[in-house]
PDB file of N, CA and C in Angstrom:
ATOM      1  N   UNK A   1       0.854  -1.180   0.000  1.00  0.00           N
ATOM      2  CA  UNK A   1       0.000   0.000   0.000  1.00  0.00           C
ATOM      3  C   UNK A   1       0.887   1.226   0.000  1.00  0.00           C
ATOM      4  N   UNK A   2       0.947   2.351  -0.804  1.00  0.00           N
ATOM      5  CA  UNK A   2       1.288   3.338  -0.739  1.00  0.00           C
ATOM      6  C   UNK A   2       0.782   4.350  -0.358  1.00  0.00           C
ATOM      7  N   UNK A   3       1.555   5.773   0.515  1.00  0.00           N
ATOM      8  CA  UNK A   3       0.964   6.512   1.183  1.00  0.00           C
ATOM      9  C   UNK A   3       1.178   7.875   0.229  1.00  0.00           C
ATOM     10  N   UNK A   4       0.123   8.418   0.969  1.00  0.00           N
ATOM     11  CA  UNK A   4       0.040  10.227   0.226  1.00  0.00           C
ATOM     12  C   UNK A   4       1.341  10.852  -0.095  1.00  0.00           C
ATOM     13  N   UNK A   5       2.278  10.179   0.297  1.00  0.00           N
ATOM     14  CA  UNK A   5       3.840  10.767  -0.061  1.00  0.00           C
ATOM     15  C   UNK A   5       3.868  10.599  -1.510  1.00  0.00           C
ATOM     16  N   UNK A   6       3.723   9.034  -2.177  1.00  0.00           N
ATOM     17  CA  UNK A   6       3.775   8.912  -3.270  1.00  0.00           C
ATOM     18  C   UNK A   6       3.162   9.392  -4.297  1.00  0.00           C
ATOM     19  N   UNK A   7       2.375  10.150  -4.527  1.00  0.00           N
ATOM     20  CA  UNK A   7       1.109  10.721  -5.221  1.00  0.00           C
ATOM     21  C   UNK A   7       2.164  10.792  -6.374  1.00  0.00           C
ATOM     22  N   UNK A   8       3.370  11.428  -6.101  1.00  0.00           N
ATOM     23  CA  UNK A   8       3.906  11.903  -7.426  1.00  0.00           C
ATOM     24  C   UNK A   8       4.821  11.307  -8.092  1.00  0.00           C
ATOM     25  N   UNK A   9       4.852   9.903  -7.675  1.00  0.00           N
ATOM     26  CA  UNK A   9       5.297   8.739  -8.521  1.00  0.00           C
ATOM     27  C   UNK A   9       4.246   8.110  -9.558  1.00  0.00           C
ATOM     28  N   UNK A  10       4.649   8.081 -10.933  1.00  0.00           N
ATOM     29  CA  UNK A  10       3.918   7.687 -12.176  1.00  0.00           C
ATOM     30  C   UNK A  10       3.752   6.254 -11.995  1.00  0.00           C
ATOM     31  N   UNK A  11       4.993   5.687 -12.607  1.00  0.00           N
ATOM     32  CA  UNK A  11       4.631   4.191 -12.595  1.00  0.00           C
ATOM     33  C   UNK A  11       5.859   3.995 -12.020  1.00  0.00           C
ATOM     34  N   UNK A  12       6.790   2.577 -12.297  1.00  0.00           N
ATOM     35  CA  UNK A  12       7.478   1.330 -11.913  1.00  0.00           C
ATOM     36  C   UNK A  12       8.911   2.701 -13.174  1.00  0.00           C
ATOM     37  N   UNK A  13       8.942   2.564 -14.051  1.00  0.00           N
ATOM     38  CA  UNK A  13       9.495   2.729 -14.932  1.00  0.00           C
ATOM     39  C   UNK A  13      10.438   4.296 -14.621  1.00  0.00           C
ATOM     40  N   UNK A  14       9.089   5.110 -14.387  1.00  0.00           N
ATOM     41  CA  UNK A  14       9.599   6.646 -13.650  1.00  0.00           C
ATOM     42  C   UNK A  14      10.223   6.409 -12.081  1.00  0.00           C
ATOM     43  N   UNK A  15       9.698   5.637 -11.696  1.00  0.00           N
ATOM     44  CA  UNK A  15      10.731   5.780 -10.717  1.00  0.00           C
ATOM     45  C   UNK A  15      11.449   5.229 -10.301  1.00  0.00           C
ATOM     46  N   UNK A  16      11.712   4.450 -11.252  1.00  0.00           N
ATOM     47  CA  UNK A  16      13.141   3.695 -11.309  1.00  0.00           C
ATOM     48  C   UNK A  16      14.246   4.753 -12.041  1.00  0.00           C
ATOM     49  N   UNK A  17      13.481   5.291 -12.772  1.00  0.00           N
ATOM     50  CA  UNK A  17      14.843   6.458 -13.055  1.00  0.00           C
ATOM     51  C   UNK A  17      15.400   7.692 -12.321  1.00  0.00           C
ATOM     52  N   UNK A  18      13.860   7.881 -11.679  1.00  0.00           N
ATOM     53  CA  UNK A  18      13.986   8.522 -10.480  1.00  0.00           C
ATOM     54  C   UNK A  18      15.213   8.852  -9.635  1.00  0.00           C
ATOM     55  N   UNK A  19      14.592   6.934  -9.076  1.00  0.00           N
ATOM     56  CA  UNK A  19      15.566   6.240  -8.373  1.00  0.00           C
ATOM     57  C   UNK A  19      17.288   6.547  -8.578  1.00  0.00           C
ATOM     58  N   UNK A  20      17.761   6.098 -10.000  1.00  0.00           N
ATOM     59  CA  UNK A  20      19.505   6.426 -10.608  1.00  0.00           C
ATOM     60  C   UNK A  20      19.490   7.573 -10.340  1.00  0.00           C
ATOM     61  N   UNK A  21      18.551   8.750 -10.717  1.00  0.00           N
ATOM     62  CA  UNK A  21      19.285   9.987 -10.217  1.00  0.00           C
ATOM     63  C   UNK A  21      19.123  10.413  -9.322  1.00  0.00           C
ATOM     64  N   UNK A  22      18.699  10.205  -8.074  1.00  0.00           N
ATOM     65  CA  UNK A  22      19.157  10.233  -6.524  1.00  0.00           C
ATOM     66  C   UNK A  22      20.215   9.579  -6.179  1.00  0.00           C
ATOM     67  N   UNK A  23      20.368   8.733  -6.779  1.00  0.00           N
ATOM     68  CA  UNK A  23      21.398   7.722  -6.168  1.00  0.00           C
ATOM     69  C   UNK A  23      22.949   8.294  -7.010  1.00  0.00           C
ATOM     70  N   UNK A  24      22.706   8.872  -8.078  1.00  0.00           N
ATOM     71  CA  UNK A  24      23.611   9.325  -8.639  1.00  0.00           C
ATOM     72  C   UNK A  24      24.323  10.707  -7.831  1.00  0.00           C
ATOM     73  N   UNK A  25      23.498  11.410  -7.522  1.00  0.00           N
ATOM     74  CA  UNK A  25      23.298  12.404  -6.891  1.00  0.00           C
ATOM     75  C   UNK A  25      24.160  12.064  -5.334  1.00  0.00           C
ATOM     76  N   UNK A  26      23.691  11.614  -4.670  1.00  0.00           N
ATOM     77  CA  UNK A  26      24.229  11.372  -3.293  1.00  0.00           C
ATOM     78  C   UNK A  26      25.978  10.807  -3.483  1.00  0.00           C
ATOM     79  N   UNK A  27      25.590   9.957  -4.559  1.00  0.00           N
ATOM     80  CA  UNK A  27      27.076   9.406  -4.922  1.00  0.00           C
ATOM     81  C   UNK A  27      28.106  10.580  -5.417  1.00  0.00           C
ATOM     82  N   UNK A  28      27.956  11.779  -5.413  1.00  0.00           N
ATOM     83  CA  UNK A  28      28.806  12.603  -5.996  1.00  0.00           C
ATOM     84  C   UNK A  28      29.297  13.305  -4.521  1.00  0.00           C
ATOM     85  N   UNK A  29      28.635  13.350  -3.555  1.00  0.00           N
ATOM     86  CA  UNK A  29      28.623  13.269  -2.402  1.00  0.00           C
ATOM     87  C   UNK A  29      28.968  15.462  -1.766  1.00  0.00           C
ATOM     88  N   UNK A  30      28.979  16.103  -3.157  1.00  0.00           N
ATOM     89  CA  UNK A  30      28.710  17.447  -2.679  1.00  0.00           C
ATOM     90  C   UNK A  30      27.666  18.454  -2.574  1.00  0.00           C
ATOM     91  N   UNK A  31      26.525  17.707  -1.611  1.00  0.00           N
ATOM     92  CA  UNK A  31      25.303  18.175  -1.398  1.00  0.00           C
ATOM     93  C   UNK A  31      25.615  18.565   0.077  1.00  0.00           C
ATOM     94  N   UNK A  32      24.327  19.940  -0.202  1.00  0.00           N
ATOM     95  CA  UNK A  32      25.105  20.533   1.850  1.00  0.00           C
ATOM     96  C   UNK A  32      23.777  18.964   2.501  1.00  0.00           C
ATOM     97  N   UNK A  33      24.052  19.255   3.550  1.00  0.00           N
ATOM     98  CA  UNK A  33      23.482  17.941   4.676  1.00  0.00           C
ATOM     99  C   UNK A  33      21.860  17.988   4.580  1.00  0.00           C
ATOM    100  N   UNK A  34      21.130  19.002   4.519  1.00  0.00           N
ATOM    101  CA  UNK A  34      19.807  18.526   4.094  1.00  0.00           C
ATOM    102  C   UNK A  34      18.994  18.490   2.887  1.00  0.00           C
ATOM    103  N   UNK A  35      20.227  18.710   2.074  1.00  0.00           N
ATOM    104  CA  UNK A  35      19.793  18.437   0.848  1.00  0.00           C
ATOM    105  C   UNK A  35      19.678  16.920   0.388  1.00  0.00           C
ATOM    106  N   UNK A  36      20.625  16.868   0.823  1.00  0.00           N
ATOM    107  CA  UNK A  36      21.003  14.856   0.877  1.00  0.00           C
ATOM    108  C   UNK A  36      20.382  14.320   1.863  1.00  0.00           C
ATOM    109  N   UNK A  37      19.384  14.256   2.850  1.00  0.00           N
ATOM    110  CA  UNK A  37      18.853  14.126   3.931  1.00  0.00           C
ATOM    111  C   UNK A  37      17.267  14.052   3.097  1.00  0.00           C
ATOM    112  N   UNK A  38      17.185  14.795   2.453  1.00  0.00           N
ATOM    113  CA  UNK A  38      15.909  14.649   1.453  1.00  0.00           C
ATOM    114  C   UNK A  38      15.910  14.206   0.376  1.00  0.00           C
ATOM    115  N   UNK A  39      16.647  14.012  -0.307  1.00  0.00           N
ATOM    116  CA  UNK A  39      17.114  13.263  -1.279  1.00  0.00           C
ATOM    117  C   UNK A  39      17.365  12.138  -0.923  1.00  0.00           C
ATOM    118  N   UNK A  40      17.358  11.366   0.076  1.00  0.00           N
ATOM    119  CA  UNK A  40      17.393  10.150   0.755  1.00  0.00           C
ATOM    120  C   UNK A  40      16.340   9.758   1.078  1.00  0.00           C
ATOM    121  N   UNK A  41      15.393  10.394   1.514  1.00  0.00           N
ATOM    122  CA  UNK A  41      14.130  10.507   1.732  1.00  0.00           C
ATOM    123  C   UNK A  41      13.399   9.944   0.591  1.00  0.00           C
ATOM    124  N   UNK A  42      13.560  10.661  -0.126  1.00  0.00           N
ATOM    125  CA  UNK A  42      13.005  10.523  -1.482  1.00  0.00           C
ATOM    126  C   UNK A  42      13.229   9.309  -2.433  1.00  0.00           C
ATOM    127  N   UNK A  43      14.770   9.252  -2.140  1.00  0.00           N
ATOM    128  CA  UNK A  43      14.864   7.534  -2.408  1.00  0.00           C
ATOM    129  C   UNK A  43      14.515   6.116  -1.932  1.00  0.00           C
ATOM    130  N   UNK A  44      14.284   6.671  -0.389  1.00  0.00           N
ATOM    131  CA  UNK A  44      13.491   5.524   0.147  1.00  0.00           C
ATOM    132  C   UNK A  44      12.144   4.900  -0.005  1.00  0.00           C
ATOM    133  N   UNK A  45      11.514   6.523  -0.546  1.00  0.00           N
ATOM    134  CA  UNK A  45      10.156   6.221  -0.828  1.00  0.00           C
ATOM    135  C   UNK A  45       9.791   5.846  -2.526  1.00  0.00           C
ATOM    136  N   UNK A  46      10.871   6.231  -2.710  1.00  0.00           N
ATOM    137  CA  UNK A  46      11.023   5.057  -4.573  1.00  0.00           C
ATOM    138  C   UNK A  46      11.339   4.040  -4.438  1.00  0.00           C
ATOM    139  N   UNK A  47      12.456   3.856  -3.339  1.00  0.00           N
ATOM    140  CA  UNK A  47      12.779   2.287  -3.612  1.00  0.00           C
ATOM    141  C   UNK A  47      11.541   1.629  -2.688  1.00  0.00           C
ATOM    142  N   UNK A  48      10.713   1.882  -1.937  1.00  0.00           N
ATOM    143  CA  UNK A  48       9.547   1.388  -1.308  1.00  0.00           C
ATOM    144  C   UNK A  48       8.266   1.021  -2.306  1.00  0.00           C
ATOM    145  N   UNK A  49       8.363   2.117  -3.169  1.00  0.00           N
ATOM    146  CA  UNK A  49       7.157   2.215  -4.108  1.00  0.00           C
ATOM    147  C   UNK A  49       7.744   1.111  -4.960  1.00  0.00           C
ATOM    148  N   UNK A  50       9.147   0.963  -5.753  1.00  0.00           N
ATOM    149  CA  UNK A  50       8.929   0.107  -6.428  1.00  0.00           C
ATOM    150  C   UNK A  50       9.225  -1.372  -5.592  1.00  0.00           C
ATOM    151  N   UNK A  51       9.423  -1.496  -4.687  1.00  0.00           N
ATOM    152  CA  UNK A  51       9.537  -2.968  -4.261  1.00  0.00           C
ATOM    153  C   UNK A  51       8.317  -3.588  -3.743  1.00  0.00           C
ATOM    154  N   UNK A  52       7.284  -2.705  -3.770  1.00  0.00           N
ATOM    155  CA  UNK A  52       5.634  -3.186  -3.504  1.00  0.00           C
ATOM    156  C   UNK A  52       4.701  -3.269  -4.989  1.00  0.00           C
ATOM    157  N   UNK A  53       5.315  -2.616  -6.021  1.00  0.00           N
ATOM    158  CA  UNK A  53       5.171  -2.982  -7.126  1.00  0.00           C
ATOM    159  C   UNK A  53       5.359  -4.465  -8.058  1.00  0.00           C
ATOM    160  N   UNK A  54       6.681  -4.515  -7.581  1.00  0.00           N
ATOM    161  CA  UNK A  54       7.545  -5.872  -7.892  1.00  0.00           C
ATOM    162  C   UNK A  54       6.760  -6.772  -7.187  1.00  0.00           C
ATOM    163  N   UNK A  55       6.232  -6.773  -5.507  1.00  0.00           N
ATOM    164  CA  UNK A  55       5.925  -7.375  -4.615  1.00  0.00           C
ATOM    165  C   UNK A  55       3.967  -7.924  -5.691  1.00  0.00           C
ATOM    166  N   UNK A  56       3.392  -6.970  -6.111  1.00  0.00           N
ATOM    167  CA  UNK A  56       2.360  -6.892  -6.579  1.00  0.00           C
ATOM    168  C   UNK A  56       2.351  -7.352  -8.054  1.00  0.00           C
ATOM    169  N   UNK A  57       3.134  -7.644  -8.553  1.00  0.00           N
ATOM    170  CA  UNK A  57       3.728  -7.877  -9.824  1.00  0.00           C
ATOM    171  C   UNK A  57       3.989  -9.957  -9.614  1.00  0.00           C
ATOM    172  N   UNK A  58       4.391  -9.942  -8.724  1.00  0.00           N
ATOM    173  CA  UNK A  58       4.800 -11.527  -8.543  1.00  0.00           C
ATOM    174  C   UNK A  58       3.553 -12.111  -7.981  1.00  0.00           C
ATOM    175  N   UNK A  59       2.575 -11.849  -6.807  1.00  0.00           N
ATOM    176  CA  UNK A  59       1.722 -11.968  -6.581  1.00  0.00           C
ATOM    177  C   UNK A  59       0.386 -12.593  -8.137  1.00  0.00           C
ATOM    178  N   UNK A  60       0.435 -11.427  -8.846  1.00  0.00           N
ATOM    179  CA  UNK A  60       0.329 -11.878 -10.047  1.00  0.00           C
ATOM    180  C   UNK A  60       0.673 -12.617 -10.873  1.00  0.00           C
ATOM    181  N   UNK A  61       1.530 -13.073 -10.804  1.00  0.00           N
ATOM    182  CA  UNK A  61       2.302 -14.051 -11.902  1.00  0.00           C
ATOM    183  C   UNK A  61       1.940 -15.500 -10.752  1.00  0.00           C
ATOM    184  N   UNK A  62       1.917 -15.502  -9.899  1.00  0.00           N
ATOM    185  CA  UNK A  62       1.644 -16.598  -9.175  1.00  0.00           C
ATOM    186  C   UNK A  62       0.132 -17.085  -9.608  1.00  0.00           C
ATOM    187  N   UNK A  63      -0.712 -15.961  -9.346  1.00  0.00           N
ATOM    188  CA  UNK A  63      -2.603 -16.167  -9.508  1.00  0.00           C
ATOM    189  C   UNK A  63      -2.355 -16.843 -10.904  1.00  0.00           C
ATOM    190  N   UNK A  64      -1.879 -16.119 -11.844  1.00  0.00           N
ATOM    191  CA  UNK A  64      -2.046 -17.200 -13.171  1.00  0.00           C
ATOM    192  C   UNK A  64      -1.451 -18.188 -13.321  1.00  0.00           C
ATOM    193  N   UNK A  65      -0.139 -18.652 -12.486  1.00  0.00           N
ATOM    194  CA  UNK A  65      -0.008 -19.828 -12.475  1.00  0.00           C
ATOM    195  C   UNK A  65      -0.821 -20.512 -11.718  1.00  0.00           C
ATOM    196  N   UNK A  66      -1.243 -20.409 -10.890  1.00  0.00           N
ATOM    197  CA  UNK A  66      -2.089 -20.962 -10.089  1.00  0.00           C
ATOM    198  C   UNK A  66      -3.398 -21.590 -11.356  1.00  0.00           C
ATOM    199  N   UNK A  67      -3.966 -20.578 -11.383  1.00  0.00           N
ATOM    200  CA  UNK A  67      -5.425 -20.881 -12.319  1.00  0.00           C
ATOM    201  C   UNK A  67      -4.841 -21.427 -13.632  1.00  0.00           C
ATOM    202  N   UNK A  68      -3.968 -20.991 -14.457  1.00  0.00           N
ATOM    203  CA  UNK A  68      -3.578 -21.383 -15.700  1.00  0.00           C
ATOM    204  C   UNK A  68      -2.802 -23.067 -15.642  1.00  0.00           C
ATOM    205  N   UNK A  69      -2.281 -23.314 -14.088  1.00  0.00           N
ATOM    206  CA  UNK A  69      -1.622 -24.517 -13.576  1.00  0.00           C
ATOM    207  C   UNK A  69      -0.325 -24.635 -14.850  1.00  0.00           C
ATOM    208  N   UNK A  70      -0.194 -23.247 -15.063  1.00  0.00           N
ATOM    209  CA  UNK A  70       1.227 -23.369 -15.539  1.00  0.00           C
ATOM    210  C   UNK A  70       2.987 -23.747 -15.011  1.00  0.00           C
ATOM    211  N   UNK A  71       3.412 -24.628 -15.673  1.00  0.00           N
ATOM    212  CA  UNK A  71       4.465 -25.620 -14.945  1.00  0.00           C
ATOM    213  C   UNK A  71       5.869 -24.656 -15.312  1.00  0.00           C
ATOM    214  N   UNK A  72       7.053 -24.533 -14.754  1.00  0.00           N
ATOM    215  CA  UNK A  72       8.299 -24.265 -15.122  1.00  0.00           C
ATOM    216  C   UNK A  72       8.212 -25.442 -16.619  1.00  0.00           C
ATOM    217  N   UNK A  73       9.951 -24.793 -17.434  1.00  0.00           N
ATOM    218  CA  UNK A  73      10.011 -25.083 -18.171  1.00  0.00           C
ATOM    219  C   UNK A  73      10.895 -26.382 -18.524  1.00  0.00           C
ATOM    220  N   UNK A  74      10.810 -27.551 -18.902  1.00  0.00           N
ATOM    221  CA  UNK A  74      11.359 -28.671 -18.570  1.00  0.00           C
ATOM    222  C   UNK A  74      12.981 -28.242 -18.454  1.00  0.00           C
ATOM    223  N   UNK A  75      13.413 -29.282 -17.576  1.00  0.00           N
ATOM    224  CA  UNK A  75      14.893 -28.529 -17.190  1.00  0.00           C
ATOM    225  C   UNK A  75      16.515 -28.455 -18.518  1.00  0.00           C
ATOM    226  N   UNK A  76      15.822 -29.416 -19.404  1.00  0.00           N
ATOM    227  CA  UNK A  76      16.455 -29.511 -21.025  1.00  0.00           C
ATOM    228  C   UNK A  76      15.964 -28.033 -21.918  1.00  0.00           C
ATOM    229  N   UNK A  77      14.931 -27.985 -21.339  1.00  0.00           N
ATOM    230  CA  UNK A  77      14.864 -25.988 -22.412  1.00  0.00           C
ATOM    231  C   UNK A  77      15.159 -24.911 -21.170  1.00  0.00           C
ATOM    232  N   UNK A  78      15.096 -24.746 -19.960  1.00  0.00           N
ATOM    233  CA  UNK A  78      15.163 -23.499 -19.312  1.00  0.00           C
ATOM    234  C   UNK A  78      16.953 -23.682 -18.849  1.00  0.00           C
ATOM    235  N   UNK A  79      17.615 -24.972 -18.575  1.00  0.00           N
ATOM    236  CA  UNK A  79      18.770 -25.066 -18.752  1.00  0.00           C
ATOM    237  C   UNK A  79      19.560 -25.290 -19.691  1.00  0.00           C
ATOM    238  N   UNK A  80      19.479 -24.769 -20.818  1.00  0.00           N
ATOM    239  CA  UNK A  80      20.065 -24.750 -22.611  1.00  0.00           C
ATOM    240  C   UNK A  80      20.696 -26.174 -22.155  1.00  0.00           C
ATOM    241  N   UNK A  81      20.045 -27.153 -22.170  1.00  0.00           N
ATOM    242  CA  UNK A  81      20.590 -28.606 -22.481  1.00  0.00           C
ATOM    243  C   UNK A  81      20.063 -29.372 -23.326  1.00  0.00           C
ATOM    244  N   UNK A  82      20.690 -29.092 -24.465  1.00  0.00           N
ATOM    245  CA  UNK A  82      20.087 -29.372 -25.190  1.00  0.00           C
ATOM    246  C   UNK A  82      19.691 -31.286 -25.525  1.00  0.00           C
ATOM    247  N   UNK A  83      19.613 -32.301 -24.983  1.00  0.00           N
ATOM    248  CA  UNK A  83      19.559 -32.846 -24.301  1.00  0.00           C
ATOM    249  C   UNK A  83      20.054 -34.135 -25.033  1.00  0.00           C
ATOM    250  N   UNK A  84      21.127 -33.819 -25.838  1.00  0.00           N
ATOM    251  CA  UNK A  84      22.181 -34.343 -27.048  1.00  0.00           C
ATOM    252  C   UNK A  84      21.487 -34.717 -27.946  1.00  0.00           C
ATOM    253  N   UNK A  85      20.499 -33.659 -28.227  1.00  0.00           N
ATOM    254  CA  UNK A  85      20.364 -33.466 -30.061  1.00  0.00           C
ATOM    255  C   UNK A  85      21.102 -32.491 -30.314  1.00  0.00           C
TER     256      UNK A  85
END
């Protein structure tokens, strides 16, 4: 669940880029102290938003396996073995 902080996150995509340029940002490391103090802030609540995304994203992929009773892929095609042909 996301809170009223996030309003101004788009999707998964924006704020993942978001995300690189905060992180880019802090990594240059000449920000005065509450600038980077919010900018940290700000990254926490991207990297929160997208890891409940991801979290909501797998959740999904489970329901259709579930109902679709879709199986992994035999271990000769998802492990390139090709299984001496």
């Amino acid at each position: 669940m996301t809170g009223p902080a996030d309003t101004s996150i788009k999707d998964f995509e924006a704020a993942i880029a978001e995300l690189e340029g905060v992180v880019r940002k802090l990594e240059e490391g000449d920000l005065p102290l509450e600038q980077s103090l919010a900018l940290y802030e700000r990254g926490v609540q991207l990297s929160r938003f997208c890891h409940a995304r991801l979290e909501d994203a797998e959740r999904r992929i489970e329901l259709l396996t579930e109902r679709g009773r879709l199986e992994p892929a035999p271990r000769a095609l998802a492990g390139g073995d090709d299984g001496g042909i």
